[in-house]
C-alpha atoms as a PDB file:
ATOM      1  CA  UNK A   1     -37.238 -17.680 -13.323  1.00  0.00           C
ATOM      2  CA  UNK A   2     -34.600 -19.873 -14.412  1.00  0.00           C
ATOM      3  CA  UNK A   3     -30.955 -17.973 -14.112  1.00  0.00           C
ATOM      4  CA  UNK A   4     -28.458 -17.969 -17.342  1.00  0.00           C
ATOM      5  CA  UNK A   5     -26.023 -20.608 -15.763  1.00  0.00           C
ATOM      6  CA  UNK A   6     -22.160 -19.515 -17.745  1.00  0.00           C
ATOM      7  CA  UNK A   7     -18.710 -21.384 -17.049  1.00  0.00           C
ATOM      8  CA  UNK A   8     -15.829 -19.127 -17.056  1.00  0.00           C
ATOM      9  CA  UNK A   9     -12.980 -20.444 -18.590  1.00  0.00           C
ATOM     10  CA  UNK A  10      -9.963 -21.410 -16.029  1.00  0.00           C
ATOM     11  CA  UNK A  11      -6.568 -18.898 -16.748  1.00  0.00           C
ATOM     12  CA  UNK A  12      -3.449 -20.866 -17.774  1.00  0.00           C
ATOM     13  CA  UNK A  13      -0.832 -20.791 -15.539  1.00  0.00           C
ATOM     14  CA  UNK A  14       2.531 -19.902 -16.914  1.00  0.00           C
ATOM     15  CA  UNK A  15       4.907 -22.536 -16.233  1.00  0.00           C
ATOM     16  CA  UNK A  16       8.122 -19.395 -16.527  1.00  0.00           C
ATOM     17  CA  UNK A  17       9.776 -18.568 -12.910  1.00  0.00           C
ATOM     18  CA  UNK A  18      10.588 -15.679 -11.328  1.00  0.00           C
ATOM     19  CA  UNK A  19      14.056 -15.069 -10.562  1.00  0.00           C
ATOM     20  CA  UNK A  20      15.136 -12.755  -7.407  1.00  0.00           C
ATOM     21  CA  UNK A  21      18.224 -10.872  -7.774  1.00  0.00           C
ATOM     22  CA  UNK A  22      19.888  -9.570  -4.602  1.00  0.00           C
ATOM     23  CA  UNK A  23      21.122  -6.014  -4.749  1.00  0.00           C
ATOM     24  CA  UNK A  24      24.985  -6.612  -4.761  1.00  0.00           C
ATOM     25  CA  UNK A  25      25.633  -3.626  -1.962  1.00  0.00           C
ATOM     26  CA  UNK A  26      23.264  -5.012   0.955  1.00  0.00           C
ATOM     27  CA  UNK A  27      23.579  -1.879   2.815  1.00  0.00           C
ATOM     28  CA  UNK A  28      22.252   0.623  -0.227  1.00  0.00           C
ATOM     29  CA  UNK A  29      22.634   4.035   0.425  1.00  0.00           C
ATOM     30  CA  UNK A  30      19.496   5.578  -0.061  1.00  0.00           C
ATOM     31  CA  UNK A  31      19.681   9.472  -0.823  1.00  0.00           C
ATOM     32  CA  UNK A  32      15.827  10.183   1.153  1.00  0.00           C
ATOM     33  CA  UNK A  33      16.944   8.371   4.051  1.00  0.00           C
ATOM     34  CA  UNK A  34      19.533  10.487   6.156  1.00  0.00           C
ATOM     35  CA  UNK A  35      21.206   8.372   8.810  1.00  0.00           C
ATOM     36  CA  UNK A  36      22.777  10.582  10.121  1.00  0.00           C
ATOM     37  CA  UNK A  37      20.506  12.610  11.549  1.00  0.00           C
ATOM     38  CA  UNK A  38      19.385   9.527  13.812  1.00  0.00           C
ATOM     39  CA  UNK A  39      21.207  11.014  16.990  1.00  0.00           C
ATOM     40  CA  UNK A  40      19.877  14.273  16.175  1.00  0.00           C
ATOM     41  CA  UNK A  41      16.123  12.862  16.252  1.00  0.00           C
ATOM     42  CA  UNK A  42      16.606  10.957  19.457  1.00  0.00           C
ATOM     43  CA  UNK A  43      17.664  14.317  21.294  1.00  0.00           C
ATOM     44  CA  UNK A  44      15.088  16.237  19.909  1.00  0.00           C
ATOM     45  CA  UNK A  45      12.551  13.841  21.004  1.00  0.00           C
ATOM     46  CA  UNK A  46      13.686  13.528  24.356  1.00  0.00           C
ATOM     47  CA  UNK A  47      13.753  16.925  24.749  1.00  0.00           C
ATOM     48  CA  UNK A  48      10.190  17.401  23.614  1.00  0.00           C
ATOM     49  CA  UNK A  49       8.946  14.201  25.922  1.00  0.00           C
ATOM     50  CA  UNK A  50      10.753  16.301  28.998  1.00  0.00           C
ATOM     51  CA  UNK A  51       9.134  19.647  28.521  1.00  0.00           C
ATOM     52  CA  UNK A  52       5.947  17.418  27.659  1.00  0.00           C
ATOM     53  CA  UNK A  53       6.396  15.784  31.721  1.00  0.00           C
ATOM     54  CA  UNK A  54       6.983  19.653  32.890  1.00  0.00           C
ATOM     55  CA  UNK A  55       4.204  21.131  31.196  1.00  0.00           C
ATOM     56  CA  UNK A  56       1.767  18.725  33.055  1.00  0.00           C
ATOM     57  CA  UNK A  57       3.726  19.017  35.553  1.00  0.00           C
ATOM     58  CA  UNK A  58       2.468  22.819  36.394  1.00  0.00           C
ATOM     59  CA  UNK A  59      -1.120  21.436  35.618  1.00  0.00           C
ATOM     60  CA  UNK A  60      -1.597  18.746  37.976  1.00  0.00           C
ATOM     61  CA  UNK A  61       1.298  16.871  40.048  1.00  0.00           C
ATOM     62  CA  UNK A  62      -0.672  13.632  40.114  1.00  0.00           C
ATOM     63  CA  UNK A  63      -0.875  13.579  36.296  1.00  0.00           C
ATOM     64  CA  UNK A  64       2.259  13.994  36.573  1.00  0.00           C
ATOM     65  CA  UNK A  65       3.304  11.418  38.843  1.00  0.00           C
ATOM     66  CA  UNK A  66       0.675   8.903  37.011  1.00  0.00           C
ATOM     67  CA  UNK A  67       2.605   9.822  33.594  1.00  0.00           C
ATOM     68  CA  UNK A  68       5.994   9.199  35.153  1.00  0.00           C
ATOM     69  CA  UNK A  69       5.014   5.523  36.491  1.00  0.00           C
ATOM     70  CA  UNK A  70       3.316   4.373  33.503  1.00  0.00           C
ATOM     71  CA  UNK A  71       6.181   5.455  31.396  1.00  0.00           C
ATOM     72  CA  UNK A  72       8.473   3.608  33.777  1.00  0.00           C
ATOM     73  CA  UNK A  73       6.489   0.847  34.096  1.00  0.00           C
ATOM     74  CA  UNK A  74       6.146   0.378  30.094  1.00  0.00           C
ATOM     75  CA  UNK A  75      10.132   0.726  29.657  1.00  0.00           C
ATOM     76  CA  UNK A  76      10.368  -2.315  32.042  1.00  0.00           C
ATOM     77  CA  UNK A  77       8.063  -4.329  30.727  1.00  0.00           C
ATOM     78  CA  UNK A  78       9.716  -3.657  27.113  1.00  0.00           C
ATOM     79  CA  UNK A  79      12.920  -4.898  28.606  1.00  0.00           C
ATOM     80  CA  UNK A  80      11.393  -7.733  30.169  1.00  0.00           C
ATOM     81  CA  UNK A  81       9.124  -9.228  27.038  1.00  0.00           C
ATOM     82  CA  UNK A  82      12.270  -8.118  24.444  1.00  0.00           C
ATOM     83  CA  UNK A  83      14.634 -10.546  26.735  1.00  0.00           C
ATOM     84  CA  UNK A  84      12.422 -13.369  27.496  1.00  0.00           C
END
């Protein structure tokens, strides 16, 4: 059973250029984006990570403990790879 054997033609290339135009305020303020709040978020979550600890905490100590050093032990080797 011999196959039907068909050559697609090859798409032209258009020899036009894209131009990129930079944005002439680098720092855009973008209204869905609230920077502000940044400070606000990092509280919150710090909060939530502590009562997170203390919640296991009442559970089981060496949970506890185990979630304390491998936090610990992450945040140093984050500052270790980040400044090598």
């Amino acid at each position: 059973m011999a196959l039907p054997i068909e050559e697609f033609p090859v798409p032209q290339r258009s020899q036009r250029t894209v131009e990129q135009i930079p944005t002439p305020d680098p720092t855009t303020r973008d209204p869905l984006i609230p920077k502000v709040w940044q400070r606000e978020q990092y509280i919150g979550i710090f909060i939530l990570f502590i009562s997170l600890i203390a919640a296991v905490g009442l559970f089981s100590r060496r949970f506890e403990y185990a979630l304390l050093f491998a936090l610990s032990l992450s945040v140093v080797l984050i500052i270790f790879f980040l400044s090598v």
